[in-house]
Protein backbone atom coordinates (compact mmCIF):
# COMPACT_ATOMS: atom_id res chain seq x y z
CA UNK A 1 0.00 0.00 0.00
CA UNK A 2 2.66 2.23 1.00
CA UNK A 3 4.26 1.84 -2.74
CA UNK A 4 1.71 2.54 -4.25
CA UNK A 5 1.39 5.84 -2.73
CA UNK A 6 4.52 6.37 -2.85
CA UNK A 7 4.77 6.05 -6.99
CA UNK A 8 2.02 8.53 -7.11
CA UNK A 9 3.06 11.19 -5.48
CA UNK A 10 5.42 12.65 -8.45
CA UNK A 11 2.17 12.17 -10.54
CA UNK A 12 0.50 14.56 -8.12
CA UNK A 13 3.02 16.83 -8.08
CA UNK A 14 3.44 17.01 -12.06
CA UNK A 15 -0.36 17.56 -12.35
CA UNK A 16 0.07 20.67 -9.49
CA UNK A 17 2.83 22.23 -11.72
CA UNK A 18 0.82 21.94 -14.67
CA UNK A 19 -2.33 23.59 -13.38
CA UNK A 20 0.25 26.22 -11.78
CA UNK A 21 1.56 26.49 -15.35
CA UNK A 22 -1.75 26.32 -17.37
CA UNK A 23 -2.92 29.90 -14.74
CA UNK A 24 0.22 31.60 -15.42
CA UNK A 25 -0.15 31.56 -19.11
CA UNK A 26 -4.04 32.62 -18.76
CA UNK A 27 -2.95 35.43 -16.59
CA UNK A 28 -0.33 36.52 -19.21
CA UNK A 29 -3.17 36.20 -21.98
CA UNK A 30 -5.77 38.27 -20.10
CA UNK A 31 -2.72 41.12 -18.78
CA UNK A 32 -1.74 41.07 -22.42
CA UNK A 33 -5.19 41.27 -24.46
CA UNK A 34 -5.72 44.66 -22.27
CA UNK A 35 -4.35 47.08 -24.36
CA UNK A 36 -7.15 49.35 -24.79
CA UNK A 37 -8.57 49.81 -21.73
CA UNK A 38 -8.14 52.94 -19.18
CA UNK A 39 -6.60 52.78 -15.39
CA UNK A 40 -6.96 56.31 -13.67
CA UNK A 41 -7.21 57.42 -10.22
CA UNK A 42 -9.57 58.53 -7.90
CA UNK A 43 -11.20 62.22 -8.69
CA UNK A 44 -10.13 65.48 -6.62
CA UNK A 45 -12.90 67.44 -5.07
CA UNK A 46 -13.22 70.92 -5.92
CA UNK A 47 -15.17 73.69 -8.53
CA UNK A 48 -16.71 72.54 -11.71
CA UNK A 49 -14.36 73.48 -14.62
CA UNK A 50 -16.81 73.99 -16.66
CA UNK A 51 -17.08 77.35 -15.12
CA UNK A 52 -14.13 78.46 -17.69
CA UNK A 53 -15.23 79.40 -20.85
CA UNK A 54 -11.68 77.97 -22.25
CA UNK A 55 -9.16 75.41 -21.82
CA UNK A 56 -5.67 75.72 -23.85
CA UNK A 57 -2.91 72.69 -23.62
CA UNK A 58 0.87 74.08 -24.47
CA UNK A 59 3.58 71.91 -24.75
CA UNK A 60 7.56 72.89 -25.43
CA UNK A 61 10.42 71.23 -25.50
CA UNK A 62 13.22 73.64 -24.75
CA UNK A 63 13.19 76.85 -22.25
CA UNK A 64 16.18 78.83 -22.48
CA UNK A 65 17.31 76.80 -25.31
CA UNK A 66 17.89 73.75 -23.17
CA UNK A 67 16.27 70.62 -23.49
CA UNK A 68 13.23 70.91 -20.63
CA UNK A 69 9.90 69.61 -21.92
CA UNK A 70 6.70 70.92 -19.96
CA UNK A 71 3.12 70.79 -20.25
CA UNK A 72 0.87 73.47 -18.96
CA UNK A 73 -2.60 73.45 -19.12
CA UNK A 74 -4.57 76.52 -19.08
CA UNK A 75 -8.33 77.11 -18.06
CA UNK A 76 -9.17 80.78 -18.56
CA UNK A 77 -12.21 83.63 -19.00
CA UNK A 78 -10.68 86.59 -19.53
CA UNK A 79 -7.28 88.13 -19.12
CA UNK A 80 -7.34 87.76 -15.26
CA UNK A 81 -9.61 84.91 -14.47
CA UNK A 82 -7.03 82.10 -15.50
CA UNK A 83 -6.35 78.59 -13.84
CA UNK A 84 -3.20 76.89 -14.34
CA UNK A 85 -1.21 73.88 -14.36
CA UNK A 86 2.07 72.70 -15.18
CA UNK A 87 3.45 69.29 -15.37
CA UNK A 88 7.38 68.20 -16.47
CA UNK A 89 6.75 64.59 -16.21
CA UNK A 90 3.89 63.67 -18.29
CA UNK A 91 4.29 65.03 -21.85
CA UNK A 92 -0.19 66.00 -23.06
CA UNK A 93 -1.85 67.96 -25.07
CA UNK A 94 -4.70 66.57 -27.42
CA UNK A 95 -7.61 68.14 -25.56
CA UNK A 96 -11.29 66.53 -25.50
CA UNK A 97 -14.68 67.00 -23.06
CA UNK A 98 -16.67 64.59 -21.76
CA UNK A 99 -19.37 66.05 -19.51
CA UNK A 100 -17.53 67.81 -16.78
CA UNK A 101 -14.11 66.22 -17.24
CA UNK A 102 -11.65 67.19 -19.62
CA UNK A 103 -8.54 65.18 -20.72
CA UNK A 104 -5.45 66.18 -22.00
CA UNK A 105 -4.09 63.06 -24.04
CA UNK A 106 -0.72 61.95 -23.68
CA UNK A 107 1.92 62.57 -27.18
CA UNK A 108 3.94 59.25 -26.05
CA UNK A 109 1.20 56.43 -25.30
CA UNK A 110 2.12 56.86 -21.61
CA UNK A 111 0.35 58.82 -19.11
CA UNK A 112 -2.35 61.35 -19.48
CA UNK A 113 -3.82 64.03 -17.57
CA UNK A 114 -7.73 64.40 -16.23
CA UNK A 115 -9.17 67.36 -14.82
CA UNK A 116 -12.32 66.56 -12.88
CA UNK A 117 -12.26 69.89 -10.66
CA UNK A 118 -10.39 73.04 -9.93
CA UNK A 119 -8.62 70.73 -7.45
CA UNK A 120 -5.85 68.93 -9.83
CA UNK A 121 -5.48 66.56 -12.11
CA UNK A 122 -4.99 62.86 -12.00
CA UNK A 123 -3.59 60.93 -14.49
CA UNK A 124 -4.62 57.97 -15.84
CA UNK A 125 -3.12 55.45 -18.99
CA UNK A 126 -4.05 53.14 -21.69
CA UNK A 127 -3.17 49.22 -20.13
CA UNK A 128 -1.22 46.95 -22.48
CA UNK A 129 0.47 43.87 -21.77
CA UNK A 130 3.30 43.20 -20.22
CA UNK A 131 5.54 42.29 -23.03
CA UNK A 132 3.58 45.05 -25.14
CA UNK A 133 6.19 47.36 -26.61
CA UNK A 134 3.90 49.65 -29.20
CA UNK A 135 3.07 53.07 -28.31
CA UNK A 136 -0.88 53.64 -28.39
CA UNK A 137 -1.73 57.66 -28.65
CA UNK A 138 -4.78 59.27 -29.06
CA UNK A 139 -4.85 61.72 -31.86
CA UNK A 140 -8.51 62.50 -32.02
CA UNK A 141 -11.65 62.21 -29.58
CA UNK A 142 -15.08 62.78 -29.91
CA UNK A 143 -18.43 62.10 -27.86
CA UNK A 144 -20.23 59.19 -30.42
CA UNK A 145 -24.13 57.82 -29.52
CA UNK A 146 -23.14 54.73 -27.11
CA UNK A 147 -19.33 56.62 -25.47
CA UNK A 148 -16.32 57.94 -26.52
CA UNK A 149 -14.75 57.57 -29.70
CA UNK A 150 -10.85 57.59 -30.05
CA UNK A 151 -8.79 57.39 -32.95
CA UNK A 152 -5.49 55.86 -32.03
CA UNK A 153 -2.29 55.24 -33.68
CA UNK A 154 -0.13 52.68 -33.91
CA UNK A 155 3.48 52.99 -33.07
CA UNK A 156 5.55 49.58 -33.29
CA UNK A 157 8.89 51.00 -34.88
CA UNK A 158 7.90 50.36 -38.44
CA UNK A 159 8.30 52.96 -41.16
CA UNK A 160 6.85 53.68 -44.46
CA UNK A 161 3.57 53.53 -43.07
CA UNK A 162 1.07 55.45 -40.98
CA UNK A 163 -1.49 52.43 -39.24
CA UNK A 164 -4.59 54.20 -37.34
CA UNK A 165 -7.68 52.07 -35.49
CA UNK A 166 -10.29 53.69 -34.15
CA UNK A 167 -12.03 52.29 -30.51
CA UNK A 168 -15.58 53.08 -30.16
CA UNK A 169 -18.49 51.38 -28.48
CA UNK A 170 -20.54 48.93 -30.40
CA UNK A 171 -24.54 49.30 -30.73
CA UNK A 172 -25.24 46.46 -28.57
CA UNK A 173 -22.86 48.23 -25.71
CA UNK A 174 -19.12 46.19 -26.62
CA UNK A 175 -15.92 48.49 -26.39
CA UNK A 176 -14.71 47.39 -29.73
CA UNK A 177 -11.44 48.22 -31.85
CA UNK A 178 -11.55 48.34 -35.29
CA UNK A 179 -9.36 46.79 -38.25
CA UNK A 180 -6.07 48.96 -38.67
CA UNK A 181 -6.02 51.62 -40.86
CA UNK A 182 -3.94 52.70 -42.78
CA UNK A 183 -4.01 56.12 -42.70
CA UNK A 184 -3.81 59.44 -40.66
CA UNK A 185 -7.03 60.36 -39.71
CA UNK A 186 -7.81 63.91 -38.39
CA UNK A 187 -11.75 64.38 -38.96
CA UNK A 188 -14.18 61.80 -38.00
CA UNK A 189 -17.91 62.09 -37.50
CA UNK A 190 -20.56 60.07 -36.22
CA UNK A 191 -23.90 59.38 -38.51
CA UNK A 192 -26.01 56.47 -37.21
CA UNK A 193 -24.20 53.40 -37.01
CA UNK A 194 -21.24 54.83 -39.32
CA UNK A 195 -18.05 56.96 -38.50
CA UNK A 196 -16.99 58.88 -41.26
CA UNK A 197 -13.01 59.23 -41.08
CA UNK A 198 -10.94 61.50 -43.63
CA UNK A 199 -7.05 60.73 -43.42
CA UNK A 200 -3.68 60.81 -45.26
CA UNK A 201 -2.45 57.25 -46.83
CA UNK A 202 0.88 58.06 -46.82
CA UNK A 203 2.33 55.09 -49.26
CA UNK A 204 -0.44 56.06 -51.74
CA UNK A 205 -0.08 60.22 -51.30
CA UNK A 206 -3.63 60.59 -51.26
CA UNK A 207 -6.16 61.65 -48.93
CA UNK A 208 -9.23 59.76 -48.46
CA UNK A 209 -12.95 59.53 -47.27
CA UNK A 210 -14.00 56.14 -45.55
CA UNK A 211 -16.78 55.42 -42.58
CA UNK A 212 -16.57 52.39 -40.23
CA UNK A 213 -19.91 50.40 -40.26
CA UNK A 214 -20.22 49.90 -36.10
CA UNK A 215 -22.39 47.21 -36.44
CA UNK A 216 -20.37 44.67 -38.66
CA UNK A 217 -16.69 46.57 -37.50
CA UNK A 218 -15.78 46.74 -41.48
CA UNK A 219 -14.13 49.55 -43.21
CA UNK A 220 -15.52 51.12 -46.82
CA UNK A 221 -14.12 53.54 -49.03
CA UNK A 222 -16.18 56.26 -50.04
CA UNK A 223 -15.21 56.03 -54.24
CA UNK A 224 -15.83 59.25 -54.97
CA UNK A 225 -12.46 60.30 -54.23
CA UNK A 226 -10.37 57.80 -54.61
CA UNK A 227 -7.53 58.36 -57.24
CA UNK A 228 -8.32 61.99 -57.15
CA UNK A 229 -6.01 64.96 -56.49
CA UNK A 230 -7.34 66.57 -53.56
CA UNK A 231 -6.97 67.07 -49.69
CA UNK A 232 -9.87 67.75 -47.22
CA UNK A 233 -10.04 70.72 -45.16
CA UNK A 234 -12.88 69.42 -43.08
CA UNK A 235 -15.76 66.71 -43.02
CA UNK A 236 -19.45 68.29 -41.43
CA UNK A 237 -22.77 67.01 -40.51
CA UNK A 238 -25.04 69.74 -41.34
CA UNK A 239 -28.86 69.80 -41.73
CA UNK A 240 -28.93 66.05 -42.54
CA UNK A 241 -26.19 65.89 -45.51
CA UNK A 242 -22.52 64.97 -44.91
CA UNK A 243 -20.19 68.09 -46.66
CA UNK A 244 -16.40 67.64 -47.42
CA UNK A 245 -14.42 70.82 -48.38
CA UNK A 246 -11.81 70.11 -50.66
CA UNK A 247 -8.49 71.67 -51.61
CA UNK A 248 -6.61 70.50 -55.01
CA UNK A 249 -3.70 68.42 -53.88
CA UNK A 250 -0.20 68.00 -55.54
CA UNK A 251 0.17 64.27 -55.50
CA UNK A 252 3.25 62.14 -56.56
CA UNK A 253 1.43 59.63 -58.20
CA UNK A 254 -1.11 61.73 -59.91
CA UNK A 255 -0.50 63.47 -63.15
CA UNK A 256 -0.91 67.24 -63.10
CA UNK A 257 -3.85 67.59 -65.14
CA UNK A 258 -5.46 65.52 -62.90
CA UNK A 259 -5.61 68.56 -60.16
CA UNK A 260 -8.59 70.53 -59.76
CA UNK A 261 -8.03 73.92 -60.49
CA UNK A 262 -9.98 75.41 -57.50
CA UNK A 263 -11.15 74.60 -54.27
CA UNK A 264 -14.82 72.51 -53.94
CA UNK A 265 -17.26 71.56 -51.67
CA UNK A 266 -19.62 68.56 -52.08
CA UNK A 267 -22.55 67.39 -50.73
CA UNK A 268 -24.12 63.81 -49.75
CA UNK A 269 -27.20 62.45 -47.97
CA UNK A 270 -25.49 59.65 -45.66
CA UNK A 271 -27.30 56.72 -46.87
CA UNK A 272 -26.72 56.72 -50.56
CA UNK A 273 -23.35 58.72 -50.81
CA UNK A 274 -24.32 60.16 -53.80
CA UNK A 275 -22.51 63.84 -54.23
CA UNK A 276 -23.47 67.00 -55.10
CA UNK A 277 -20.08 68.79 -56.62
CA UNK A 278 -19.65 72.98 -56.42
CA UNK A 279 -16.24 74.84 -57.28
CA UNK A 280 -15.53 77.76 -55.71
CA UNK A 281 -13.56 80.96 -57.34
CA UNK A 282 -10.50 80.54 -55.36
CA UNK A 283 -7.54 78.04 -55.20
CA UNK A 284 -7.75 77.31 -51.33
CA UNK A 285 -10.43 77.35 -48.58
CA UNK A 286 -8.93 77.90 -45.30
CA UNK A 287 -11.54 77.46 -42.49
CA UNK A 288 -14.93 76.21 -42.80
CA UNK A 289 -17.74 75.36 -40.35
CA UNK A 290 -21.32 75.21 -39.78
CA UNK A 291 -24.02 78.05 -38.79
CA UNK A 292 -27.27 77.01 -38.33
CA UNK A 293 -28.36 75.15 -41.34
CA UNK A 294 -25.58 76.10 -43.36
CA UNK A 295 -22.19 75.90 -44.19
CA UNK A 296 -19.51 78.82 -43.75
CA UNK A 297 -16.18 78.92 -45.90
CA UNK A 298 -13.44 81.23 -45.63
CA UNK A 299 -11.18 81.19 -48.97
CA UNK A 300 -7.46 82.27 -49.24
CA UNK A 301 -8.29 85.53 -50.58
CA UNK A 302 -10.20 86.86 -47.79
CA UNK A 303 -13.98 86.20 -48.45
CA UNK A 304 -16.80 84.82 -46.27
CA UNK A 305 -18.89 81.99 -48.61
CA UNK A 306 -22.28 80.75 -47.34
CA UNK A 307 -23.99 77.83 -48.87
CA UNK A 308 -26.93 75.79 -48.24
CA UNK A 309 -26.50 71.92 -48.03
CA UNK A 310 -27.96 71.68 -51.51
CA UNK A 311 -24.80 73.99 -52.24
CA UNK A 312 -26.80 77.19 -53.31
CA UNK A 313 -24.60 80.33 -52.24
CA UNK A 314 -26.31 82.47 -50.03
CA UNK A 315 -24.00 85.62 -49.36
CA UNK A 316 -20.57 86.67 -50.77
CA UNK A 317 -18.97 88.85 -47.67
CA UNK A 318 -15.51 90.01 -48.15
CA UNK A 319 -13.26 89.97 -45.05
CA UNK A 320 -9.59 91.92 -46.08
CA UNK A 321 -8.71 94.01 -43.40
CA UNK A 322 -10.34 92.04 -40.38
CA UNK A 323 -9.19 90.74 -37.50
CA UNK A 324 -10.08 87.43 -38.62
CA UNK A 325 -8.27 87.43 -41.92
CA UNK A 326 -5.32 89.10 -40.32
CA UNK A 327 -4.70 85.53 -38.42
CA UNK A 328 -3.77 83.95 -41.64
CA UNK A 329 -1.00 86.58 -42.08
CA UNK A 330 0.16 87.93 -39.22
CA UNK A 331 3.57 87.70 -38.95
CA UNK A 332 4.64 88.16 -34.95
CA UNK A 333 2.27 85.43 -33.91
CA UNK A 334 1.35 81.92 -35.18
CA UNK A 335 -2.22 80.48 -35.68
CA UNK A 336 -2.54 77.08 -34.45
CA UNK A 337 -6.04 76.63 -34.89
CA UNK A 338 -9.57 77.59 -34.93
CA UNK A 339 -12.31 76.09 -32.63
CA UNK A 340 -16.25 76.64 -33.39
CA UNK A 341 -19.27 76.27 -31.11
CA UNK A 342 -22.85 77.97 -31.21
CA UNK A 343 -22.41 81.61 -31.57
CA UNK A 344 -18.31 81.67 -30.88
CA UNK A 345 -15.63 80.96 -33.22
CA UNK A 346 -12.18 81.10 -30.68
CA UNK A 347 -8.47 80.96 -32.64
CA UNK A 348 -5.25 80.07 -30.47
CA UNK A 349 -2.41 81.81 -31.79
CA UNK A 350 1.50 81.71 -29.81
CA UNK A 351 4.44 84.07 -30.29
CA UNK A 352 6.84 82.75 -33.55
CA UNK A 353 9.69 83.38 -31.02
CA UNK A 354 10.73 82.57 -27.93
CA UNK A 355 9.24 84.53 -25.38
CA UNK A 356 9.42 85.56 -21.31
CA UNK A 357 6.15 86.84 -21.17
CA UNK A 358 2.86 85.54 -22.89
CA UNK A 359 2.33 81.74 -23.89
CA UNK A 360 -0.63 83.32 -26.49
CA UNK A 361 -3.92 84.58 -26.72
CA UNK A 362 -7.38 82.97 -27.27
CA UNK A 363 -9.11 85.29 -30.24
CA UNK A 364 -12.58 85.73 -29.49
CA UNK A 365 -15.02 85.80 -32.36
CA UNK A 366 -18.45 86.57 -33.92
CA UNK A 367 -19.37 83.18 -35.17
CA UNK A 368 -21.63 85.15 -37.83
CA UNK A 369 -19.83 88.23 -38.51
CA UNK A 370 -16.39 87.05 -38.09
CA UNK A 371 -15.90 89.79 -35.90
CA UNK A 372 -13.19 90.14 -32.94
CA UNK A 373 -15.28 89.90 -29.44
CA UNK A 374 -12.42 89.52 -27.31
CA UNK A 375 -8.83 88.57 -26.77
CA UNK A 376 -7.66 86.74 -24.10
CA UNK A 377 -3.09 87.03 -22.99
CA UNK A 378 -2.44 83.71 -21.31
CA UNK A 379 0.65 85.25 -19.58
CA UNK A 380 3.89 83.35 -19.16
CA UNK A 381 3.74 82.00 -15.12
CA UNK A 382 7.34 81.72 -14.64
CA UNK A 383 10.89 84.16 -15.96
CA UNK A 384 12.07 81.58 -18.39
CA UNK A 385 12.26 81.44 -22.13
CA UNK A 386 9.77 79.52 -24.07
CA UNK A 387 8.38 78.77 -26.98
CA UNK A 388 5.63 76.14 -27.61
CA UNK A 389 6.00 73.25 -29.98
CA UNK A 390 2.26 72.09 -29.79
CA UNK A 391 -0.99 73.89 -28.66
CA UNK A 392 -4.43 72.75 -28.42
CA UNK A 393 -7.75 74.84 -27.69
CA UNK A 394 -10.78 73.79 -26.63
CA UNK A 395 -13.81 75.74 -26.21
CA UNK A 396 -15.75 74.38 -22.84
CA UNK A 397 -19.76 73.37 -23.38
CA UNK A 398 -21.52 74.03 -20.12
């Protein structure tokens, strides 16, 4: 009896350090398989941010010439009304609201920052697994029907190729990723059950329109550009139709007398993607956004277009001399961007040098007129020299 219990005991023992082994690797599966979810800490109590009209990221990478990167984050009203704070650790900037929290995405895939109150900031990061060497970053967020929607790319050390996917929730409530793209997208929307994505394919040099069908997870062109010479200024959702604005675009591939000759915009009802073409009298549109029902264009040479959706012009308003067309040539300061919301169209422009005394001012407009309502000097906190290297504005929804 004894030998017999004594010749299975190194079974026993082998079957222990298998089940031992068997968990590990499951443990190592699950840790790795969580690369897109979020860890963040607990929230700070304090006043609701969105008691700041504004909130402006600036990031540099020298002061005084030296190598120093910082991140401040700026909440302001007015010239004196301002909330700041710095960070030389965590390297964010991509701004995006989600009810009363804003988050500044991180550049590197590591750790980014969340304002939940006048408080502080925690931070919080993207989990991968532990053998997980890419860099996941956020380049674009936006609030779709079922949760947030983030475009991320795809750093794993290759070259020659820009890979995007885009992480969205699912109609029947699944965080899901989608296939990679390969592309860089900077304007999605959300119609439905689509997300409509405009990006650069770098190996083809062309840009393109495609939407991401949430309830199947596949990708689909949009044909009507494909092999065509132009670049997208923006992609809208206005009064039912989607509306691209189009520049001509030099491409490497394409022969020359392939490029339009002006700018366009076009027109399509979301289901059938059928477009309505218009060209405009000028080479280059260089802002565009709704108001109301319609859409708003700003070409190179200074003049205010307004079209309906069915692309009929409504008023021809010429802007030289303006504020607003003096951001697009201005030489002492540098426009980064223009944001639009409701009645408020806000610009963030920085000093082209470095400076000791201003990080830059939030322009204040009209959203109809195109008038200058206000300007904002986010003032330089400490006696160093800077000069930013990335800047992102957001305008705050209450």
């Amino acid at each position: 009896m004894s030998k017999c219990i004594k010749e299975d005991y190194p079974l026993i023992q082998n079957m222990k350090k298998s089940r031992l082994l068997i968990l590990s690797v499951i443990v190592i599966i699950v840790i790795s398989l969580g690369i897109l979810t979020w860890n963040k800490q607990a929230k700070k109590v304090g006043e609701d941010l969105t008691k700041y009209d504004y909130v402006v990221s600036f990031y540099s990478i020298h002061q005084n010439g030296k190598m120093n990167p910082q991140t401040k984050i700026v909440f302001a009203n007015s010239d004196t009304e301002q909330l700041e704070f710095s960070d030389k650790v965590n390297t964010a900037g991509r701004l995006f609201q989600e009810g009363n929290t804003i988050l500044a995405y991180s550049f590197s895939g590591n750790k980014s920052l969340l304002f939940e109150s006048t408080a502080g900031y925690s931070t919080f990061s993207m989990s991968k697994g532990v053998f997980e060497s890419t860099i996941y970053t956020v380049e674009l967020a936006l609030n779709g029907t079922n949760g947030r929607i983030e475009v991320i790319n795809i750093d794993d050390g290759s070259v020659g190729q820009i890979r995007d996917m885009i992480r969205y929730t699912s109609p029947d409530h699944k965080v899901t990723t989608s296939p990679v793209i390969y592309s860089s997208i900077y304007r999605a929307l959300e119609i439905g059950t689509r997300i409509y994505f405009v990006g650069y394919d770098m190996v083809q040099d062309q840009y393109e329109l495609s939407y991401l069908d949430e309830e199947t997870n596949e990708l689909h062109y949009v044909d009507n550009w494909r092999y065509t010479s132009v670049s997208f200024e923006e992609l809208l959702y206005v009064n039912g139709k989607i509306v691209t604005v189009e520049n001509p675009y030099n491409s490497r591939f394409m022969d020359d007398n392939t490029m339009p000759e002006a700018a366009s915009l076009t027109s399509m009802d979301p289901e059938t993607l059928e477009p309505k073409t218009v060209s405009l009298e000028t080479k280059r549109v260089i802002a565009a956004y709704t108001y109301g029902d319609h859409i708003r264009v700003v070409t190179e040479d200074n003049h205010l277009l307004e079209y309906t959706t069915d692309l009929e012009l409504v008023s021809d308003k010429d802007l030289s001399g303006t504020d607003f067309a003096n951001l697009f040539s201005n030489t002492e300061y540098k426009l980064h961007g223009i944001r639009y919301l409701g009645e408020k169209a806000a610009a963030i422009v920085t000093p082209n040098t470095e400076t000791t005394t201003e990080l830059g001012k939030i322009l204040e407009f009209d959203a109809d007129t195109l008038t200058l309502q206000k300007s904002i000097t986010i003032p330089l906190s400490e006696n160093t020299g800077w000069k930013t290297d990335f800047v992102d504005l957001l305008i705050i929804e209450k």
